[in-house]
N, C-alpha and C. Protein backbone atom coordinates (compact mmCIF):
# COMPACT_ATOMS: atom_id res chain seq x y z
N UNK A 1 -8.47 1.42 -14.69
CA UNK A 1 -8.67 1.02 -13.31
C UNK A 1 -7.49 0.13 -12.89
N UNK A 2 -6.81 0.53 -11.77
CA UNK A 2 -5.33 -0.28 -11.32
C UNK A 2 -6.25 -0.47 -10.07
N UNK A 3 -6.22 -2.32 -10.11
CA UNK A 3 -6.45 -3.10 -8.44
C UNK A 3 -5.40 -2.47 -7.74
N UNK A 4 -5.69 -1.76 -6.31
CA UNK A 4 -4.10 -1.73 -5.23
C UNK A 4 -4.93 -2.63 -4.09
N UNK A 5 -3.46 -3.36 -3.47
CA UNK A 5 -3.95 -3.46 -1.66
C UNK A 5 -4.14 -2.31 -1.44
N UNK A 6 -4.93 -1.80 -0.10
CA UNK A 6 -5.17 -0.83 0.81
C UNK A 6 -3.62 -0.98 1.66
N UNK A 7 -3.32 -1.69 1.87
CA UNK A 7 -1.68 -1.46 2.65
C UNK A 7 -0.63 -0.93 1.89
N UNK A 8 -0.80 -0.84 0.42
CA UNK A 8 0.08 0.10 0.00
C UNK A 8 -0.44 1.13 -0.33
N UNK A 9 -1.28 1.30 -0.41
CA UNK A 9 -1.77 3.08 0.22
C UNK A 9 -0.50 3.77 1.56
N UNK A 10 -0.23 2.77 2.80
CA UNK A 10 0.84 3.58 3.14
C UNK A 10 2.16 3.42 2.94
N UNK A 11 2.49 2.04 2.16
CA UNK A 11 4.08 1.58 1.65
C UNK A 11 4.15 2.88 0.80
N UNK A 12 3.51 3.11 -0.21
CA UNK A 12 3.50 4.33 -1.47
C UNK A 12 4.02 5.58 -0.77
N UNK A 13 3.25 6.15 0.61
CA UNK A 13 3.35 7.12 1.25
C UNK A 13 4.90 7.16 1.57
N UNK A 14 5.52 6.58 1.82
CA UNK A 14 6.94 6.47 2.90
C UNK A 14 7.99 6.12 1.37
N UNK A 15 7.76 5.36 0.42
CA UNK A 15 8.94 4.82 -0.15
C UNK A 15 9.49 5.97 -0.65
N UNK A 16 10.80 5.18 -0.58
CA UNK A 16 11.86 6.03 -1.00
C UNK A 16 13.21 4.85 -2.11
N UNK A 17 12.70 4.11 -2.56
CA UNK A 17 13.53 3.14 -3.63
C UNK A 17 14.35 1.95 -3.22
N UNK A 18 13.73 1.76 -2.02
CA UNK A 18 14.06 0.02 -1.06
C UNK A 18 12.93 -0.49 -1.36
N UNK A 19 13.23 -1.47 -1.72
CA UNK A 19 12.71 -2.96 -1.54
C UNK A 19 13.00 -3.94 -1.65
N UNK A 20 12.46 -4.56 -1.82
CA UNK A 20 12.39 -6.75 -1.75
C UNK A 20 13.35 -7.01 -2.73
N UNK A 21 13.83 -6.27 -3.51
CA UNK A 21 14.57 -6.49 -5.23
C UNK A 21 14.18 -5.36 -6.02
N UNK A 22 15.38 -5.76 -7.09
CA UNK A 22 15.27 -4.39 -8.16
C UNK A 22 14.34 -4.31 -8.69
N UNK A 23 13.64 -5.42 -9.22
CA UNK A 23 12.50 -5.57 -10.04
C UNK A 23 11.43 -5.33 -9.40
N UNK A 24 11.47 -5.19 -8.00
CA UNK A 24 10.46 -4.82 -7.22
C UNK A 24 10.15 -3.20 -7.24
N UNK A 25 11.37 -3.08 -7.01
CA UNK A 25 11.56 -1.50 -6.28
C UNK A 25 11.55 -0.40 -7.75
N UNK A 26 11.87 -1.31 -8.93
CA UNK A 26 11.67 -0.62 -10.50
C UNK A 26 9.96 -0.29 -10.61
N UNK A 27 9.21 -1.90 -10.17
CA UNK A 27 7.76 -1.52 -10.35
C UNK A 27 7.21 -0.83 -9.25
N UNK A 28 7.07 -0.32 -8.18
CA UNK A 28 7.09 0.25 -7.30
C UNK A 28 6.88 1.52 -7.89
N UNK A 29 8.23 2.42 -8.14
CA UNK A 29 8.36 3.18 -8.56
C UNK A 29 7.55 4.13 -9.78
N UNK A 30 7.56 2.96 -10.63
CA UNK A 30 6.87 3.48 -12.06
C UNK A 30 5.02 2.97 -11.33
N UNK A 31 4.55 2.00 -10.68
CA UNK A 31 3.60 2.08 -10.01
C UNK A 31 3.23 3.38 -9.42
N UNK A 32 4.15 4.31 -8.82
CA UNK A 32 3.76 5.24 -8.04
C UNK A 32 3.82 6.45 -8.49
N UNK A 33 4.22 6.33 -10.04
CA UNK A 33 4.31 7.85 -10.76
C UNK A 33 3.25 7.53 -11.81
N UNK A 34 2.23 6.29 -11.76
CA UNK A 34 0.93 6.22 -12.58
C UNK A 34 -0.01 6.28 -12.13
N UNK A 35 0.07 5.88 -10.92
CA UNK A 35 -1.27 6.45 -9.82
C UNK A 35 -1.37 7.97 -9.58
N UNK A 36 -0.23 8.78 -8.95
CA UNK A 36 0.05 9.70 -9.11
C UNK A 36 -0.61 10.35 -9.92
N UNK A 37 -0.20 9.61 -11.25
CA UNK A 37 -1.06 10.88 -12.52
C UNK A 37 -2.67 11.01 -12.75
N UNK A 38 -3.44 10.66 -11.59
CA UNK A 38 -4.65 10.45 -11.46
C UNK A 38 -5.00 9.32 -11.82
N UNK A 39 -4.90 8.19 -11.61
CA UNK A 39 -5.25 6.58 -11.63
C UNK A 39 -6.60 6.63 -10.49
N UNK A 40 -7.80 5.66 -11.18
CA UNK A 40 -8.79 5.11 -10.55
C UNK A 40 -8.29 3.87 -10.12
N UNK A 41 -8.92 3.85 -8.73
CA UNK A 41 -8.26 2.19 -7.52
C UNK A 41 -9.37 1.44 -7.91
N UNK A 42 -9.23 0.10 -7.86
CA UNK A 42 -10.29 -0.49 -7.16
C UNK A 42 -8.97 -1.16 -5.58
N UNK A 43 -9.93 -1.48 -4.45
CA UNK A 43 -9.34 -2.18 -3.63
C UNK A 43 -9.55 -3.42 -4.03
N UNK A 44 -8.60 -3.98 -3.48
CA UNK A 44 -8.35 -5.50 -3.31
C UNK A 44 -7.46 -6.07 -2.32
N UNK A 45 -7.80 -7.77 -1.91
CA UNK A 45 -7.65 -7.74 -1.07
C UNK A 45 -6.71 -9.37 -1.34
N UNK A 46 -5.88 -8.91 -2.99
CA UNK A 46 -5.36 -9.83 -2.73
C UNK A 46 -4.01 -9.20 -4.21
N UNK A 47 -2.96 -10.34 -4.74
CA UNK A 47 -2.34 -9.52 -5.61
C UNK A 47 -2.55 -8.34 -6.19
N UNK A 48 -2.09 -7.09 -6.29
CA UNK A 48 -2.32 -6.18 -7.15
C UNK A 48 -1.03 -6.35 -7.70
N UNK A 49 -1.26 -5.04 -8.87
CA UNK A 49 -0.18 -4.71 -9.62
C UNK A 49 1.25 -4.58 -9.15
N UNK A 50 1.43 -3.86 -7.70
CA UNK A 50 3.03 -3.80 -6.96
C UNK A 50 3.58 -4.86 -6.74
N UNK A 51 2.22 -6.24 -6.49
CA UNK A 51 2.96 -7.16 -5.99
C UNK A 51 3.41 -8.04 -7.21
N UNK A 52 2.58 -7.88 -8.45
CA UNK A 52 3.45 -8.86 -9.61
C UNK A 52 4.91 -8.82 -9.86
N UNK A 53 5.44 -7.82 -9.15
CA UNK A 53 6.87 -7.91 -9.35
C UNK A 53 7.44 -8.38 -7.76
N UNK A 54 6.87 -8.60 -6.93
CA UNK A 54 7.85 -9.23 -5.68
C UNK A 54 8.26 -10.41 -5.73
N UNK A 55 9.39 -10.65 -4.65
CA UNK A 55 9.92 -12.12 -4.87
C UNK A 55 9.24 -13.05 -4.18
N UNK A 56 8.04 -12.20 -3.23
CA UNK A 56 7.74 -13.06 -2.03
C UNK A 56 6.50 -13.74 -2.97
N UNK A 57 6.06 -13.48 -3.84
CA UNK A 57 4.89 -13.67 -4.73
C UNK A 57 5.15 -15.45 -5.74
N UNK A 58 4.99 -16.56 -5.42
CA UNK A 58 5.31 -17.44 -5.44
C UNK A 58 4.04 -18.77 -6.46
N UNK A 59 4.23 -19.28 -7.46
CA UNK A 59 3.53 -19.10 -8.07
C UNK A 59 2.21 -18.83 -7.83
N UNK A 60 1.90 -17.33 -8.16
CA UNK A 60 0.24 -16.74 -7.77
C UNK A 60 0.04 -16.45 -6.22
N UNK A 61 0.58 -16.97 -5.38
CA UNK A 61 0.62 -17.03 -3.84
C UNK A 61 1.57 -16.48 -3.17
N UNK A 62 1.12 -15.54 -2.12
CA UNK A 62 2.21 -14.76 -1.59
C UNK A 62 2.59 -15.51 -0.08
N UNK A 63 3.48 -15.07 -0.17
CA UNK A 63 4.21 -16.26 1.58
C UNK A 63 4.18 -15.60 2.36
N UNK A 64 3.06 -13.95 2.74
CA UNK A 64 3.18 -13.75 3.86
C UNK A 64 1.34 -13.24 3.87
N UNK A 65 0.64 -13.40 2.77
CA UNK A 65 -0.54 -13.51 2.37
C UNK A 65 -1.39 -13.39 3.80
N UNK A 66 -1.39 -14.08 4.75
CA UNK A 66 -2.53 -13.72 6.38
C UNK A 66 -1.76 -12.56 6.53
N UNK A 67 -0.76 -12.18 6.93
CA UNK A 67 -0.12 -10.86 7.22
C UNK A 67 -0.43 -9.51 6.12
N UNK A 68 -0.49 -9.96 5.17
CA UNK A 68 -0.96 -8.75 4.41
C UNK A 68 -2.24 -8.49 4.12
N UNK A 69 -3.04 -9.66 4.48
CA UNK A 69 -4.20 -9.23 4.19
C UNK A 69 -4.97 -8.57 5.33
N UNK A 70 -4.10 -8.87 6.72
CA UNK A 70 -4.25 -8.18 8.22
C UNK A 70 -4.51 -6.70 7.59
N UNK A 71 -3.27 -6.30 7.23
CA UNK A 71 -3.17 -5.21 6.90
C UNK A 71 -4.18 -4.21 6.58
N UNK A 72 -4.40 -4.96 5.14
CA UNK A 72 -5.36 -4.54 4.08
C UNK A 72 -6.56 -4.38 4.79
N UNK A 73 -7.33 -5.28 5.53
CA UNK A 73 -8.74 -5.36 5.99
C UNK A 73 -8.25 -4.25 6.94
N UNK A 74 -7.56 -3.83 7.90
CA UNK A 74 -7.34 -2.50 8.69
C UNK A 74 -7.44 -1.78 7.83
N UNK A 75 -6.74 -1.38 7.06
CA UNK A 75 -6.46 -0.26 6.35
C UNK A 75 -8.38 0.19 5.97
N UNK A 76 -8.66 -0.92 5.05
CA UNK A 76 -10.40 -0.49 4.35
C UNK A 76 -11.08 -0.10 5.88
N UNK A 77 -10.74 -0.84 6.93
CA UNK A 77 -11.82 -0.71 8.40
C UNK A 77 -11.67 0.81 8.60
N UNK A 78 -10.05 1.27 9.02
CA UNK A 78 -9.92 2.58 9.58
C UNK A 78 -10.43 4.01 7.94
N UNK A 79 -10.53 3.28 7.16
CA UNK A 79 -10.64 4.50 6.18
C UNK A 79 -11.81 4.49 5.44
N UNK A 80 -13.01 3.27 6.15
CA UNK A 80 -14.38 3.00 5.99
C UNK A 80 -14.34 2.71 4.77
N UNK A 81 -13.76 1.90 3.71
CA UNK A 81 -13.73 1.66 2.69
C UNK A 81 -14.28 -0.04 2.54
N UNK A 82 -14.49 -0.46 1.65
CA UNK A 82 -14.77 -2.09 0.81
C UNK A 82 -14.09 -2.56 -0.20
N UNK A 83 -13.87 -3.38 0.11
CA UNK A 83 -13.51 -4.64 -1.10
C UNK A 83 -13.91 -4.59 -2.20
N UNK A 84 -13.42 -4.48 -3.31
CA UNK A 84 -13.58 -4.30 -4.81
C UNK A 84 -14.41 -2.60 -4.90
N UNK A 85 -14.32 -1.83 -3.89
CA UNK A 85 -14.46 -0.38 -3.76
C UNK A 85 -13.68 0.41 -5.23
N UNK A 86 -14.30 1.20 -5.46
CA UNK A 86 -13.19 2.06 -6.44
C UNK A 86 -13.58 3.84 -6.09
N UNK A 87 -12.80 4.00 -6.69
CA UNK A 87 -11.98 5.59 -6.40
C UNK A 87 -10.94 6.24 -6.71
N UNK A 88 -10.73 7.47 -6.51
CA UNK A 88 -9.93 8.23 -7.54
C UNK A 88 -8.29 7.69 -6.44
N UNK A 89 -7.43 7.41 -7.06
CA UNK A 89 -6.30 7.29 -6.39
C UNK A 89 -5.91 8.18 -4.95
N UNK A 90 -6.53 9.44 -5.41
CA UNK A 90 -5.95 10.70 -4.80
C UNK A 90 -7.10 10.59 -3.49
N UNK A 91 -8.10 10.59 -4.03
CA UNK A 91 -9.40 10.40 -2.89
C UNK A 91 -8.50 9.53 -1.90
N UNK A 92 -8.35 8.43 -2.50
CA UNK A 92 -7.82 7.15 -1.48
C UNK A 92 -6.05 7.29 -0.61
N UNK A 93 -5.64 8.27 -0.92
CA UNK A 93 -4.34 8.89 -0.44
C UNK A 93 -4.84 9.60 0.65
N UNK A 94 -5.97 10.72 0.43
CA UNK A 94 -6.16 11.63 1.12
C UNK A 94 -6.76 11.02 2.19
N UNK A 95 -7.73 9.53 2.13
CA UNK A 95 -8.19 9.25 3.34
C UNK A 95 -7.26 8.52 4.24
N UNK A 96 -6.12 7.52 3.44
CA UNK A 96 -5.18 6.91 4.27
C UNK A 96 -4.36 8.26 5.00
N UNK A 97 -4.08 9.05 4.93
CA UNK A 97 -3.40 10.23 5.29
C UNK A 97 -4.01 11.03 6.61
N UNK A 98 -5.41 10.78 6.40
CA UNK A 98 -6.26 11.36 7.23
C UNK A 98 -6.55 10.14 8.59
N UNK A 99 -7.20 9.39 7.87
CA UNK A 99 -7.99 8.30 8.97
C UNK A 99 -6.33 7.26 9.28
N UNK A 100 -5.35 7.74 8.84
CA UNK A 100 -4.74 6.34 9.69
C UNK A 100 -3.14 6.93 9.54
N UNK A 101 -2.19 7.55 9.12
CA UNK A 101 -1.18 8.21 9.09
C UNK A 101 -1.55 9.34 10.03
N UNK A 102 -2.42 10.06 9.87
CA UNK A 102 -2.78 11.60 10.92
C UNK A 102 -2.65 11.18 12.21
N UNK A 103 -3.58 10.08 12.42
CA UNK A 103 -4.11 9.85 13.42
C UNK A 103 -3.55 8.51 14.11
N UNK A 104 -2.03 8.66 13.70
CA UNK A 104 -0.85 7.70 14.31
C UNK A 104 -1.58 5.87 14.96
N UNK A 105 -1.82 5.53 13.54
CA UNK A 105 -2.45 4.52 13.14
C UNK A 105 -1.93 3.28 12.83
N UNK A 106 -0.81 4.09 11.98
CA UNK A 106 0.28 3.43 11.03
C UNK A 106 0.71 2.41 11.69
N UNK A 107 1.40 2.40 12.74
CA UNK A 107 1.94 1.57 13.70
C UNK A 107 1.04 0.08 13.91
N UNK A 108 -0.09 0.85 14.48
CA UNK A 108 -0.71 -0.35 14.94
C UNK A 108 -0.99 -1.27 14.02
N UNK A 109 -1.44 -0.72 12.61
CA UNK A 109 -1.44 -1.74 11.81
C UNK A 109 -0.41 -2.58 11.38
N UNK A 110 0.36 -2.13 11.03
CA UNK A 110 1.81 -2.85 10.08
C UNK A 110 3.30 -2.03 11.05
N UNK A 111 3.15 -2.12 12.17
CA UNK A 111 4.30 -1.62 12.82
C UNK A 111 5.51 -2.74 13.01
N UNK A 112 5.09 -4.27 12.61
CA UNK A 112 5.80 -4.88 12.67
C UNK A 112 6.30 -5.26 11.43
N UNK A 113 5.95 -4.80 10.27
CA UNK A 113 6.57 -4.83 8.99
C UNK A 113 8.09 -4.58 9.04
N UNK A 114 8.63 -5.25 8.35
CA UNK A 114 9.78 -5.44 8.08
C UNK A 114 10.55 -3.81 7.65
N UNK A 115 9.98 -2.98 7.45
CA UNK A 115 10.27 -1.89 6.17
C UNK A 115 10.10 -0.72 7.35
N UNK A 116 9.22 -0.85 8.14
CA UNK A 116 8.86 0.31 9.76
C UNK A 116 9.80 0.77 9.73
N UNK A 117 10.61 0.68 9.68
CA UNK A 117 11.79 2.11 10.67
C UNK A 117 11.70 2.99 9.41
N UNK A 118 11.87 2.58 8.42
CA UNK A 118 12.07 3.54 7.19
C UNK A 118 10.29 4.47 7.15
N UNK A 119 9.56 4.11 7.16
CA UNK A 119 8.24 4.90 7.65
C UNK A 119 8.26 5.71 8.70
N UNK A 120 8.57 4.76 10.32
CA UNK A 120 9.16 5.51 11.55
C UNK A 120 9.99 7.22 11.19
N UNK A 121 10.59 7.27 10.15
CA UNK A 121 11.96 8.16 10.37
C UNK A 121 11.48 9.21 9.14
N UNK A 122 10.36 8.78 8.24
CA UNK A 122 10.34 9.78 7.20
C UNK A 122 8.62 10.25 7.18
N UNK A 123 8.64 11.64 6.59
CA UNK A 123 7.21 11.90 6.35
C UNK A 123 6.66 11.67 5.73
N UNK A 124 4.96 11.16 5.51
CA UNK A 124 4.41 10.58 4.45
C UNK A 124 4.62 11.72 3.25
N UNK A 125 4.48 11.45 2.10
CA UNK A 125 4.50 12.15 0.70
C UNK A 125 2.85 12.92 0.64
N UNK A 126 2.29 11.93 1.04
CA UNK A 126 0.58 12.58 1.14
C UNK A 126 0.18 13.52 2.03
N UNK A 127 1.30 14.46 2.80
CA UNK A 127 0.49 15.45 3.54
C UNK A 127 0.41 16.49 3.15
């Protein structure tokens, strides 16, 4: 069982090997080719696994923490999901894909993320 935020349900969708740092964008990566291989989620609605490697992650505390957890609580609202919820990775792709990428969602939630244009300009991986 790998804890994810629900907001990287759509970072996962769009990346393409940018991020915050190498060490970020290394776990990222290998993050997204273990879920991939059929990984069970639980949600959460606070560090997961992607974020133990960011820089913004400060001891245990993240420095943009109200902003991501905005996120996160959208993300579970539009894809009718809960907090400490679990599910098959893929289940949870297919609904972010559906209830909030399909249905040009994306934006409203995290359109002011720093990382948007690179989402803006590419297709999700999950369609």
């Amino acid at each position: 069982m790998i804890r994810l935020r629900p907001h990287h349900g759509m970072c996962l969708a769009y990346f393409e090997g940018k991020g915050y740092s190498d060490d970020f964008t290394e776990n990222m990566q290998h993050m997204l080719e273990l879920l991939e291989k059929g990984a069970e989620v639980e949600m959460t609605v606070s560090g997961d696994e992607i974020c133990k490697a960011c820089p913004n992650l400060k001891s245990g505390v993240c420095l943009s923490a109200d902003l991501v957890e905005h996120y996160d609580r959208k993300v579970l609202e539009h894809c009718g999901l809960k907090e400490k919820e679990s599910l098959s990775f893929r289940e949870f792709v297919d609904n972010v894909q559906k209830n909030i990428i399909e249905t040009g969602k994306r934006e409203e939630i995290c359109g002011g993320c720093q990382w948007n244009e690179i989402c803006r300009r590419k297709e999700s991986r999950w369609k």
